[in-house]
PDB file of N, CA and C in Angstrom:
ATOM      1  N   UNK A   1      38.643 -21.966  42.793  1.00  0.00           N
ATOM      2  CA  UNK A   1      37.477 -22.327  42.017  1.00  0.00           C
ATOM      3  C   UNK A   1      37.826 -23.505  41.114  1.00  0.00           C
ATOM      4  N   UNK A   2      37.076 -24.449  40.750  1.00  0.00           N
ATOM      5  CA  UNK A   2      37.178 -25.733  40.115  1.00  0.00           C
ATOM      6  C   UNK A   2      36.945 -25.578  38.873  1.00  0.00           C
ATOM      7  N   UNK A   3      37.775 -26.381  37.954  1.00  0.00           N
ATOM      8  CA  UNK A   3      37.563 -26.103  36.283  1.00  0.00           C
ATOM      9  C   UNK A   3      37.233 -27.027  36.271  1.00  0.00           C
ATOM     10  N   UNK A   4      36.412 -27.257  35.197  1.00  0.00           N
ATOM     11  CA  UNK A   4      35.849 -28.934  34.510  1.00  0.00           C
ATOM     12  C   UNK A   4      37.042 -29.406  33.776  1.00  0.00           C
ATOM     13  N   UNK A   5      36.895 -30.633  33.802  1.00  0.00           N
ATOM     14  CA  UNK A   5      38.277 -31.463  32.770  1.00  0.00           C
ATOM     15  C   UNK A   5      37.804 -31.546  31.493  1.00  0.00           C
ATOM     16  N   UNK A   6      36.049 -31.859  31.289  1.00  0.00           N
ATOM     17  CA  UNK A   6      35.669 -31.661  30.008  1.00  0.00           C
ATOM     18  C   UNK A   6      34.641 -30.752  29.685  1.00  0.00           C
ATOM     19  N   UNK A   7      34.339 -30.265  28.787  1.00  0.00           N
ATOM     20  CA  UNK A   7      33.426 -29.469  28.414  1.00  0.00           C
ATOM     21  C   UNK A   7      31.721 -30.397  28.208  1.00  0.00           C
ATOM     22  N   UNK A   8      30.804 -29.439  28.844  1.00  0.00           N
ATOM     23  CA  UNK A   8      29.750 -30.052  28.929  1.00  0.00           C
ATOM     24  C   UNK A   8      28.832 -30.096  27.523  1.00  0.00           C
ATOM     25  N   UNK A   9      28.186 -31.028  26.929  1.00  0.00           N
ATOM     26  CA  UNK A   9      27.277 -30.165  25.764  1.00  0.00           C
ATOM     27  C   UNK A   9      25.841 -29.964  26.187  1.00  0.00           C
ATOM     28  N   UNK A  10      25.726 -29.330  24.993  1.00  0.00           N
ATOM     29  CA  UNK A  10      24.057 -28.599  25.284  1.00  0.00           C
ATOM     30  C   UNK A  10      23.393 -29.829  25.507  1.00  0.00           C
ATOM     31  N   UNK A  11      23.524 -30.730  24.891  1.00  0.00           N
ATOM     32  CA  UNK A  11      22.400 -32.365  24.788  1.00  0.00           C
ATOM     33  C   UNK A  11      22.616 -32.555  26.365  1.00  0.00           C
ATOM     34  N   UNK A  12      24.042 -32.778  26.984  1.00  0.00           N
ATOM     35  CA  UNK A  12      24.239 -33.578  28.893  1.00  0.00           C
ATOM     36  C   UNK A  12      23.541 -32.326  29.533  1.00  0.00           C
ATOM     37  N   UNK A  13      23.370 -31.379  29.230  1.00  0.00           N
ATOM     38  CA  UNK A  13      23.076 -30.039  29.890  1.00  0.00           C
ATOM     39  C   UNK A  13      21.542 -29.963  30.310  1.00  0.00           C
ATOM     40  N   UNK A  14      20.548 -30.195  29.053  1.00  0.00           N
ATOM     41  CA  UNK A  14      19.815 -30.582  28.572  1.00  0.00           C
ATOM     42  C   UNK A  14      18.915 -31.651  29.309  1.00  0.00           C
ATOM     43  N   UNK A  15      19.677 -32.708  28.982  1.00  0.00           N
ATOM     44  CA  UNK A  15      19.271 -33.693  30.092  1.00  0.00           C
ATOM     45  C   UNK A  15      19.521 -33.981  31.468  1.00  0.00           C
ATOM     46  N   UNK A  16      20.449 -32.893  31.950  1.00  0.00           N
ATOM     47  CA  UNK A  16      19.895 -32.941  33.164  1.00  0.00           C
ATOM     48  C   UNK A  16      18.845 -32.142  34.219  1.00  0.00           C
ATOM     49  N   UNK A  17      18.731 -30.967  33.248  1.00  0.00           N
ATOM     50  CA  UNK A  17      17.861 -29.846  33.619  1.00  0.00           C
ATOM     51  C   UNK A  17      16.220 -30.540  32.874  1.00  0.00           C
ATOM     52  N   UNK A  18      15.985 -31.504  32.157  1.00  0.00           N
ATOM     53  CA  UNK A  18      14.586 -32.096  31.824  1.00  0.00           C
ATOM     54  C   UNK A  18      13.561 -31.921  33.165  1.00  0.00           C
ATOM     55  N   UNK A  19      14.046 -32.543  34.027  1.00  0.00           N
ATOM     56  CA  UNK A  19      13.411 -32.648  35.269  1.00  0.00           C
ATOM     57  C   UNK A  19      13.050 -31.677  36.319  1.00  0.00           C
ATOM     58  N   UNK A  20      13.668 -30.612  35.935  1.00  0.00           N
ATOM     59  CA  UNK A  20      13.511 -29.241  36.889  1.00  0.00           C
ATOM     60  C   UNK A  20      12.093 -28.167  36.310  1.00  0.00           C
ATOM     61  N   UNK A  21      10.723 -28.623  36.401  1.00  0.00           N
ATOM     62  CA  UNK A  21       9.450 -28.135  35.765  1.00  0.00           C
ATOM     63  C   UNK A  21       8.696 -27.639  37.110  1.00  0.00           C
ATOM     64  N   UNK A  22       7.774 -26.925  37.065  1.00  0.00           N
ATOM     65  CA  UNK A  22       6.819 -26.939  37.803  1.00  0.00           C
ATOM     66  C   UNK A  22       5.563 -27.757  37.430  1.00  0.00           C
ATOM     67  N   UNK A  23       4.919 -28.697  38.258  1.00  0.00           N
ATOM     68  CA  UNK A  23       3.910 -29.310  37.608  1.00  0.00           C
ATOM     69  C   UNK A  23       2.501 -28.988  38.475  1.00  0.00           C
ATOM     70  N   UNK A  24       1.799 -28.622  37.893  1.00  0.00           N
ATOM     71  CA  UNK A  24       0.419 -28.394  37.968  1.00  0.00           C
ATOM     72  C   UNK A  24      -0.522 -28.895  39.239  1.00  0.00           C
ATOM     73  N   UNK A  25      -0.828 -28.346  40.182  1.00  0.00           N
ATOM     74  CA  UNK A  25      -1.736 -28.423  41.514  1.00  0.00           C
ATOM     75  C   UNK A  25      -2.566 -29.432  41.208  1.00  0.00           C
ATOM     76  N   UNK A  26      -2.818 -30.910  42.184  1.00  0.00           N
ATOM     77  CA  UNK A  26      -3.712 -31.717  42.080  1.00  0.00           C
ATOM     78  C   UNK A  26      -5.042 -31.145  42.462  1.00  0.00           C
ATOM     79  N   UNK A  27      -6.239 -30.965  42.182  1.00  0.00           N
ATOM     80  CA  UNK A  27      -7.397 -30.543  42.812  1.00  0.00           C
ATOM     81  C   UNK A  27      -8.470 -31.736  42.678  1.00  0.00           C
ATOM     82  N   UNK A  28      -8.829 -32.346  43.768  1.00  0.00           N
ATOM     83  CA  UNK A  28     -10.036 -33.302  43.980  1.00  0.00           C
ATOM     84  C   UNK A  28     -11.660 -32.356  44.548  1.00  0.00           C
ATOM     85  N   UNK A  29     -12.646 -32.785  43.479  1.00  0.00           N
ATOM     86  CA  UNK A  29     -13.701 -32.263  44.255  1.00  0.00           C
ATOM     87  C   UNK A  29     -14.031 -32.463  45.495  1.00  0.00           C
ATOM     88  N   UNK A  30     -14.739 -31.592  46.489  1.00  0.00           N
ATOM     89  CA  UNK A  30     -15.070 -31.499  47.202  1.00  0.00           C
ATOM     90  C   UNK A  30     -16.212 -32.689  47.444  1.00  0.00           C
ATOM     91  N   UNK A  31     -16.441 -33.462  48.341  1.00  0.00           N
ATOM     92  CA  UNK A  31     -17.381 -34.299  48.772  1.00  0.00           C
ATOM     93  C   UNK A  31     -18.708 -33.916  49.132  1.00  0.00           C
ATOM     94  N   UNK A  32     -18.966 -32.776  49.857  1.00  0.00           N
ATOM     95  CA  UNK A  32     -20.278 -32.414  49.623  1.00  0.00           C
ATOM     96  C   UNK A  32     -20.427 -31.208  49.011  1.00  0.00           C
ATOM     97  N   UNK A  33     -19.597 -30.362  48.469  1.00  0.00           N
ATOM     98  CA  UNK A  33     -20.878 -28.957  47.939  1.00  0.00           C
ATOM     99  C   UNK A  33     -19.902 -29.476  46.107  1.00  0.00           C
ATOM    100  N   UNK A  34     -18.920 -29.716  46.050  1.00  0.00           N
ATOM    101  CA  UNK A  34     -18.267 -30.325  44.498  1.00  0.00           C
ATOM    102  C   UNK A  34     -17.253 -29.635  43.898  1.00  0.00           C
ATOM    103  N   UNK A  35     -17.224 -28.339  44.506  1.00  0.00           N
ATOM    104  CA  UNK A  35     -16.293 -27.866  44.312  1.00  0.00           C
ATOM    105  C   UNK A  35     -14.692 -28.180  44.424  1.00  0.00           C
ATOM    106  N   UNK A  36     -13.855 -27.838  43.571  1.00  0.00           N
ATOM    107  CA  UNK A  36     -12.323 -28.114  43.690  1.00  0.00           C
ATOM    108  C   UNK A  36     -11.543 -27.378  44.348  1.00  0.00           C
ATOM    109  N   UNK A  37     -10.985 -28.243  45.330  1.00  0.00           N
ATOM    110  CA  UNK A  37     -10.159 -28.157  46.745  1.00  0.00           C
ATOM    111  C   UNK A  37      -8.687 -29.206  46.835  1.00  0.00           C
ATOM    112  N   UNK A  38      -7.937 -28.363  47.337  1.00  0.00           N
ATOM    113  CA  UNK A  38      -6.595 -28.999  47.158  1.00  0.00           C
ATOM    114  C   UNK A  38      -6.689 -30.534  48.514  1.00  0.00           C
ATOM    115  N   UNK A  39      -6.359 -31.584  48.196  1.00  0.00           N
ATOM    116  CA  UNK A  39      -6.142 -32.921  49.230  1.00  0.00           C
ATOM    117  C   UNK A  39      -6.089 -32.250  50.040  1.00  0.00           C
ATOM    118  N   UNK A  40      -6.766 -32.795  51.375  1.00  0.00           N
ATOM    119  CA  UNK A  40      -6.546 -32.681  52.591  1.00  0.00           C
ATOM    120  C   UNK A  40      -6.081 -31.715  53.377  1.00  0.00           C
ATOM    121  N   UNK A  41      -7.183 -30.864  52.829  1.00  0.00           N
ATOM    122  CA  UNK A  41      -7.487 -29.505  52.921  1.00  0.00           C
ATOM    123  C   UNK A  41      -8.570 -29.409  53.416  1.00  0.00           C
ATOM    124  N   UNK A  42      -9.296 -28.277  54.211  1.00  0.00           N
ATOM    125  CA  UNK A  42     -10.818 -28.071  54.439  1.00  0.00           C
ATOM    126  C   UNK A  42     -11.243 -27.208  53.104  1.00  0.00           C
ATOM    127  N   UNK A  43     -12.348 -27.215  53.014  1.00  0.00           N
ATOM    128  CA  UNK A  43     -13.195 -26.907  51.373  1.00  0.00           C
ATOM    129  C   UNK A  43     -13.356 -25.283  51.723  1.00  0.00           C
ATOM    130  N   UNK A  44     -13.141 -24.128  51.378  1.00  0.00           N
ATOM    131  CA  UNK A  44     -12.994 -23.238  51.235  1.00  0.00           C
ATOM    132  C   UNK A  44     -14.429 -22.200  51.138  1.00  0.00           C
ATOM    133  N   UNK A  45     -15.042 -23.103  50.118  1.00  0.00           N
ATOM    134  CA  UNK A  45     -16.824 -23.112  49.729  1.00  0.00           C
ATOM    135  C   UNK A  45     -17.463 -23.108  50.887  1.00  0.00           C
ATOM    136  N   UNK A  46     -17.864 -24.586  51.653  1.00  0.00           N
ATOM    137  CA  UNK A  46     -18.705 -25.351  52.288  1.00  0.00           C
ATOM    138  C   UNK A  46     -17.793 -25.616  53.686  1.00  0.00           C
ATOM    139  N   UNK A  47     -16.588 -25.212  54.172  1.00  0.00           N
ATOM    140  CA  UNK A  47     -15.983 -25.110  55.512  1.00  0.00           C
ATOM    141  C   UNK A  47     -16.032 -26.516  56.206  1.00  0.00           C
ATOM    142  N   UNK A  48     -16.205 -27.592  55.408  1.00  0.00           N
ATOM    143  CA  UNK A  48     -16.381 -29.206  55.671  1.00  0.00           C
ATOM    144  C   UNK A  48     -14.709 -30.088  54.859  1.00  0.00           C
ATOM    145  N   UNK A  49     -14.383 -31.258  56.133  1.00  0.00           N
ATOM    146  CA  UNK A  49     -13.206 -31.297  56.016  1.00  0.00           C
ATOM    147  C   UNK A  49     -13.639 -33.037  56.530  1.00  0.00           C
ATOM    148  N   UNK A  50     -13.751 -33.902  55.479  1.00  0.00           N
ATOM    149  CA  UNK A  50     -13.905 -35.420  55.875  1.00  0.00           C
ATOM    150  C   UNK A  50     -15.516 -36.042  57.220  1.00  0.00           C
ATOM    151  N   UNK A  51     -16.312 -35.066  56.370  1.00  0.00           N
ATOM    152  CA  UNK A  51     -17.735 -34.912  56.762  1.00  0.00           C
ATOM    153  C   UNK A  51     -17.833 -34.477  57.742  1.00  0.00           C
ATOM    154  N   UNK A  52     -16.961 -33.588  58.457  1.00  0.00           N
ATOM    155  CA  UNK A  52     -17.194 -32.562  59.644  1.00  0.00           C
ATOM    156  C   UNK A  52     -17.004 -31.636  59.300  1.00  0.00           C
ATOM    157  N   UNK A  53     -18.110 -30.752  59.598  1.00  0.00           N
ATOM    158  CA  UNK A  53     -17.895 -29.133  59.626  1.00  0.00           C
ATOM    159  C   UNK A  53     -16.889 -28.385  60.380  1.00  0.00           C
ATOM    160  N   UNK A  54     -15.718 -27.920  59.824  1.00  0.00           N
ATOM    161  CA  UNK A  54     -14.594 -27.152  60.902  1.00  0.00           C
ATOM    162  C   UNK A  54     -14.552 -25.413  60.968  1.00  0.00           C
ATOM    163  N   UNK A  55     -15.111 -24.952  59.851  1.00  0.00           N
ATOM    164  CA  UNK A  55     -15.045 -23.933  59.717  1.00  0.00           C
ATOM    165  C   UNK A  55     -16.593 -23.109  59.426  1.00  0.00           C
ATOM    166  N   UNK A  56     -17.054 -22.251  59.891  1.00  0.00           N
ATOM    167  CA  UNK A  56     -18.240 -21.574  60.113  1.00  0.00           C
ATOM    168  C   UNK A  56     -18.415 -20.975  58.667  1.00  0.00           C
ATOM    169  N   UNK A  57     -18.121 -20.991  57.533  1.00  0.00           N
ATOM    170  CA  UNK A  57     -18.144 -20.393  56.584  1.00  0.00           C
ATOM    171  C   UNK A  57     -19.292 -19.418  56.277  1.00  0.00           C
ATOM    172  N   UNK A  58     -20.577 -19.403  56.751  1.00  0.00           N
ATOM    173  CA  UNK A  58     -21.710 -18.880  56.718  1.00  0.00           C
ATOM    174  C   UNK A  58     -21.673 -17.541  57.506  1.00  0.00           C
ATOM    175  N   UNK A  59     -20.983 -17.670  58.510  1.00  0.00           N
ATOM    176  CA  UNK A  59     -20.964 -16.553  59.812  1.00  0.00           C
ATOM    177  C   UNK A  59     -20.457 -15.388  59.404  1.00  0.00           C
ATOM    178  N   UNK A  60     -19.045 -15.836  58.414  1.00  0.00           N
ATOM    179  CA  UNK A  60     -18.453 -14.438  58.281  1.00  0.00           C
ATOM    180  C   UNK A  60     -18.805 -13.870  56.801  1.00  0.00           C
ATOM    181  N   UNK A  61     -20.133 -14.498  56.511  1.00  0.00           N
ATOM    182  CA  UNK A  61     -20.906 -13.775  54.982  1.00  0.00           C
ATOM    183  C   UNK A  61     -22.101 -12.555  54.990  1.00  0.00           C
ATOM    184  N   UNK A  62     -22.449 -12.032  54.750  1.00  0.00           N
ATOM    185  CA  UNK A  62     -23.213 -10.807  54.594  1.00  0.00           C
ATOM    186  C   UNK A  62     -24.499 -11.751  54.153  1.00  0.00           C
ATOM    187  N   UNK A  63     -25.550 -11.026  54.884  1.00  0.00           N
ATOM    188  CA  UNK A  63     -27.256 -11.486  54.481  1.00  0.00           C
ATOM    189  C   UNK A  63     -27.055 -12.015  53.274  1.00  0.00           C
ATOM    190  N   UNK A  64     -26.833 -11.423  51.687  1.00  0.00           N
ATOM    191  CA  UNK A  64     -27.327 -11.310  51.012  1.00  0.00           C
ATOM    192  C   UNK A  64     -26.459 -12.955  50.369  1.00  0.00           C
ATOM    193  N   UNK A  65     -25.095 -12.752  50.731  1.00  0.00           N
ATOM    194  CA  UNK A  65     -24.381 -13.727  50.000  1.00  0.00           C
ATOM    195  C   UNK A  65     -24.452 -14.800  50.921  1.00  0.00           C
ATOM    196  N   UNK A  66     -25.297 -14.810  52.258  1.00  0.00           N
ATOM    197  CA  UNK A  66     -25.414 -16.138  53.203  1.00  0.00           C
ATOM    198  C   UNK A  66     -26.541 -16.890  52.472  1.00  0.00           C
ATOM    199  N   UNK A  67     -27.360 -16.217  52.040  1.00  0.00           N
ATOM    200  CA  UNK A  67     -28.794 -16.759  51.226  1.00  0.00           C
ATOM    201  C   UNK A  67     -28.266 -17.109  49.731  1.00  0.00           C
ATOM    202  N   UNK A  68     -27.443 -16.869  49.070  1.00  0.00           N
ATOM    203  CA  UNK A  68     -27.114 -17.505  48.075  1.00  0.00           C
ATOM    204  C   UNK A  68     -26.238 -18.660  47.975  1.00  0.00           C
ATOM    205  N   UNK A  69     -25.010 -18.186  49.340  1.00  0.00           N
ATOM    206  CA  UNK A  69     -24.092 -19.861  49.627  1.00  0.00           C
ATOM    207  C   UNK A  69     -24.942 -21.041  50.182  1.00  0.00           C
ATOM    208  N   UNK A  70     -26.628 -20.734  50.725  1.00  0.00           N
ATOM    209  CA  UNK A  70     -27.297 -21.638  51.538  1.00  0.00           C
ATOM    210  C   UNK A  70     -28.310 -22.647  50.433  1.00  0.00           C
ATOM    211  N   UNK A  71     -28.522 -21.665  49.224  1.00  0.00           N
ATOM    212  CA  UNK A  71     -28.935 -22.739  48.269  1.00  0.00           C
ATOM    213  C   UNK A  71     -28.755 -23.041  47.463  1.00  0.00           C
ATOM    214  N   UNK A  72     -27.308 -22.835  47.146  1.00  0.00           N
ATOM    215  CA  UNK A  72     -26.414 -23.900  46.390  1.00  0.00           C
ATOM    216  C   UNK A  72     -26.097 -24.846  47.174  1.00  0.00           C
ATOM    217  N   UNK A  73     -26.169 -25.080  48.558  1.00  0.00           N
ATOM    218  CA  UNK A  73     -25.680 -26.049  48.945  1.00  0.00           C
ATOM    219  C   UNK A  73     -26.852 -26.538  49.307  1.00  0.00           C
ATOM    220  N   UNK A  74     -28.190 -26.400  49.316  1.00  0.00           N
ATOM    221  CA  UNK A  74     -29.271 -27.308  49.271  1.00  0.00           C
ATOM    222  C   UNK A  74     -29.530 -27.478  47.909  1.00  0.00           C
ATOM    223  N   UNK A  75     -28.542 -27.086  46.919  1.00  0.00           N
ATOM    224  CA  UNK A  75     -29.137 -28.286  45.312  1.00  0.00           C
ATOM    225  C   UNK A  75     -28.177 -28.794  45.164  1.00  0.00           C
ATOM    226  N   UNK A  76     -27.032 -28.845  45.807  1.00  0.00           N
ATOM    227  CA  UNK A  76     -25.890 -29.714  46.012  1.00  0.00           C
ATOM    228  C   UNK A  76     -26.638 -30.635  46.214  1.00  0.00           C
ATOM    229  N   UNK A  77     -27.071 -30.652  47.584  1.00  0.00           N
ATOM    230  CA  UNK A  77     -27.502 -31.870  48.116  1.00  0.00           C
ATOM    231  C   UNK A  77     -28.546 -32.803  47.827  1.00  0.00           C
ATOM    232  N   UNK A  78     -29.818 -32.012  46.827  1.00  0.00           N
ATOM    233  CA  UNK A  78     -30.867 -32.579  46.222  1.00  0.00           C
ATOM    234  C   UNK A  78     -30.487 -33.227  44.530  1.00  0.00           C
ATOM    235  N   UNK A  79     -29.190 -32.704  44.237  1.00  0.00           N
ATOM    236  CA  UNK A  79     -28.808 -33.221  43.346  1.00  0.00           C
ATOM    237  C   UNK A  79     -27.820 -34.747  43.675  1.00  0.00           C
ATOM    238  N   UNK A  80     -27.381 -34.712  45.002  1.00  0.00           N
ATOM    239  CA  UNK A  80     -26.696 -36.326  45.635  1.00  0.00           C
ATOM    240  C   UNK A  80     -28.159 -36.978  45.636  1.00  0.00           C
ATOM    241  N   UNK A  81     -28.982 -36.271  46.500  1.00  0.00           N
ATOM    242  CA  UNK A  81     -29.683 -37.063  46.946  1.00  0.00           C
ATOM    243  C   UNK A  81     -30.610 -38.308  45.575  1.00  0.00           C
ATOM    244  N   UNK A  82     -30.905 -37.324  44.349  1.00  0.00           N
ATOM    245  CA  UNK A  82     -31.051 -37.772  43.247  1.00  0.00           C
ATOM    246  C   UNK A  82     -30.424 -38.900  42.602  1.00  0.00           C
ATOM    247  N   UNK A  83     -29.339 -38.774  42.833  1.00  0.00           N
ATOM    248  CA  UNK A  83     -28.298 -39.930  41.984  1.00  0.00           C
ATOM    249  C   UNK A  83     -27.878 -40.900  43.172  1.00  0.00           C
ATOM    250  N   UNK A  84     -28.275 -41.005  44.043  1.00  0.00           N
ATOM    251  CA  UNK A  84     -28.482 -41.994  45.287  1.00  0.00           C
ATOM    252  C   UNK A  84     -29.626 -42.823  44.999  1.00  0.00           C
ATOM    253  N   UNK A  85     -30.616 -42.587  44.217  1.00  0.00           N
ATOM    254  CA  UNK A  85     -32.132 -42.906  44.475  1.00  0.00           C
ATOM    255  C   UNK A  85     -32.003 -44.111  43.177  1.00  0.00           C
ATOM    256  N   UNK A  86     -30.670 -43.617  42.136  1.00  0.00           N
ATOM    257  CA  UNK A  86     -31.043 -44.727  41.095  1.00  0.00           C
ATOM    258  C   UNK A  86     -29.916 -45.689  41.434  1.00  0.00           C
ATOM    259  N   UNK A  87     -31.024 -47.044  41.054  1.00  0.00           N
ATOM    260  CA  UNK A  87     -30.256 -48.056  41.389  1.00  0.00           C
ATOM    261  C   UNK A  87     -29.480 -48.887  40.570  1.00  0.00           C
ATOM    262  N   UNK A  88     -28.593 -49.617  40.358  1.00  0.00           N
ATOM    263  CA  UNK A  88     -28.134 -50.210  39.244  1.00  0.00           C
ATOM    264  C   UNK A  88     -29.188 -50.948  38.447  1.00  0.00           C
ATOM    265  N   UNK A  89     -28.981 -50.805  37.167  1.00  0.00           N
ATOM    266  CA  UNK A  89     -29.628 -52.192  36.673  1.00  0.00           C
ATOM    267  C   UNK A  89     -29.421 -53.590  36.882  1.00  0.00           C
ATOM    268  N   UNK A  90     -30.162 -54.904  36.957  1.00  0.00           N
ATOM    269  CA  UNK A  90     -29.910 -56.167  37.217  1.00  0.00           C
ATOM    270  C   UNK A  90     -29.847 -56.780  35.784  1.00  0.00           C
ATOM    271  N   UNK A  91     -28.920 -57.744  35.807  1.00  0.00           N
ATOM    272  CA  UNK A  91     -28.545 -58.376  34.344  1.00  0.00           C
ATOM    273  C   UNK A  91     -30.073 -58.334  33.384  1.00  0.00           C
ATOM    274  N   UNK A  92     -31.425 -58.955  34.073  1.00  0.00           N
ATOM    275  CA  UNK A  92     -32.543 -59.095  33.523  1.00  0.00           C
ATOM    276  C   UNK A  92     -32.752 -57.925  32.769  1.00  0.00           C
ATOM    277  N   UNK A  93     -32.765 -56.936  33.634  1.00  0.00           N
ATOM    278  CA  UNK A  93     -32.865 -55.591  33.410  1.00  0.00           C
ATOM    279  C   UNK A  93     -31.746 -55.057  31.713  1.00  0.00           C
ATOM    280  N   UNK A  94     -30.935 -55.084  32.063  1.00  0.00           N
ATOM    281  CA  UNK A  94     -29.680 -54.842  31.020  1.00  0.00           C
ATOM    282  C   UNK A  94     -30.126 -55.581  29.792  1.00  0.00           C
ATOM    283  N   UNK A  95     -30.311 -57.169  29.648  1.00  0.00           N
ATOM    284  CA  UNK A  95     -30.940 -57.547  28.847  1.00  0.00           C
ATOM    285  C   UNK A  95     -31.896 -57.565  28.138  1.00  0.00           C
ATOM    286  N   UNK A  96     -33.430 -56.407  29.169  1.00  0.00           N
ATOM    287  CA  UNK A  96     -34.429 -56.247  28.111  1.00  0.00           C
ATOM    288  C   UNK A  96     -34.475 -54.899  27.635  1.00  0.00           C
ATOM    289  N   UNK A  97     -33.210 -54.156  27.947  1.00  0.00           N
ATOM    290  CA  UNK A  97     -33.504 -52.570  27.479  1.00  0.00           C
ATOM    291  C   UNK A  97     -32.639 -52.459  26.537  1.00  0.00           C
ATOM    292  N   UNK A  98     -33.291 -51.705  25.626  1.00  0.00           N
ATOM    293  CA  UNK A  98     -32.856 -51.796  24.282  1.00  0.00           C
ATOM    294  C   UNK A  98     -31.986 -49.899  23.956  1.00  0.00           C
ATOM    295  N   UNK A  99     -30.259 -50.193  23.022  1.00  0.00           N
ATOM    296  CA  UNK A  99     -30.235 -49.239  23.020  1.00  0.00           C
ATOM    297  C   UNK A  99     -30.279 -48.266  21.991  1.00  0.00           C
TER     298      UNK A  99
END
């Protein structure tokens, strides 16, 4: 077994263990229903994975909770569809609205 030649201190000890953390799961919303889903992942919610549907998510739900996952995801979508509809302002525009 190997002895050290010098003794280590708490400070070199310290700094080399700084870097050994767990750091915290990136989560990006989901693109169509908004929910948070890990990168490049299929969405867990809404079974959609880079605007294709891969997973049936609806099929393996019970009546009651298929009718509640079906219209949240139609005010998902009436809520895109909403903020699609406004358009930027034009400089003219910017210039005569007062704030």
């Amino acid at each position: 077994m190997g002895v050290p030649k010098k003794h280590t201190t708490k400070s070199q000890r310290d700094q080399r263990r700084q870097h050994i953390f767990l750091r915290p799961s990136t989560l990006t919303p989901c693109p169509r229903c908004g929910r948070p889903k890990l990168p490049h992942t299929v969405c867990k919610n809404c079974g959609y994975y880079k605007g294709a549907e891969v997973l049936n998510v609806l099929a393996k739900l019970e009546k009651k909770e298929r009718k509640k996952r079906e219209k949240e995801i139609k005010e998902k979508e009436k809520e895109g569809e909403e903020t699609k509809k406004e358009r930027p302002l034009t400089l003219e525009e910017l210039s005569k609205k007062k704030f």
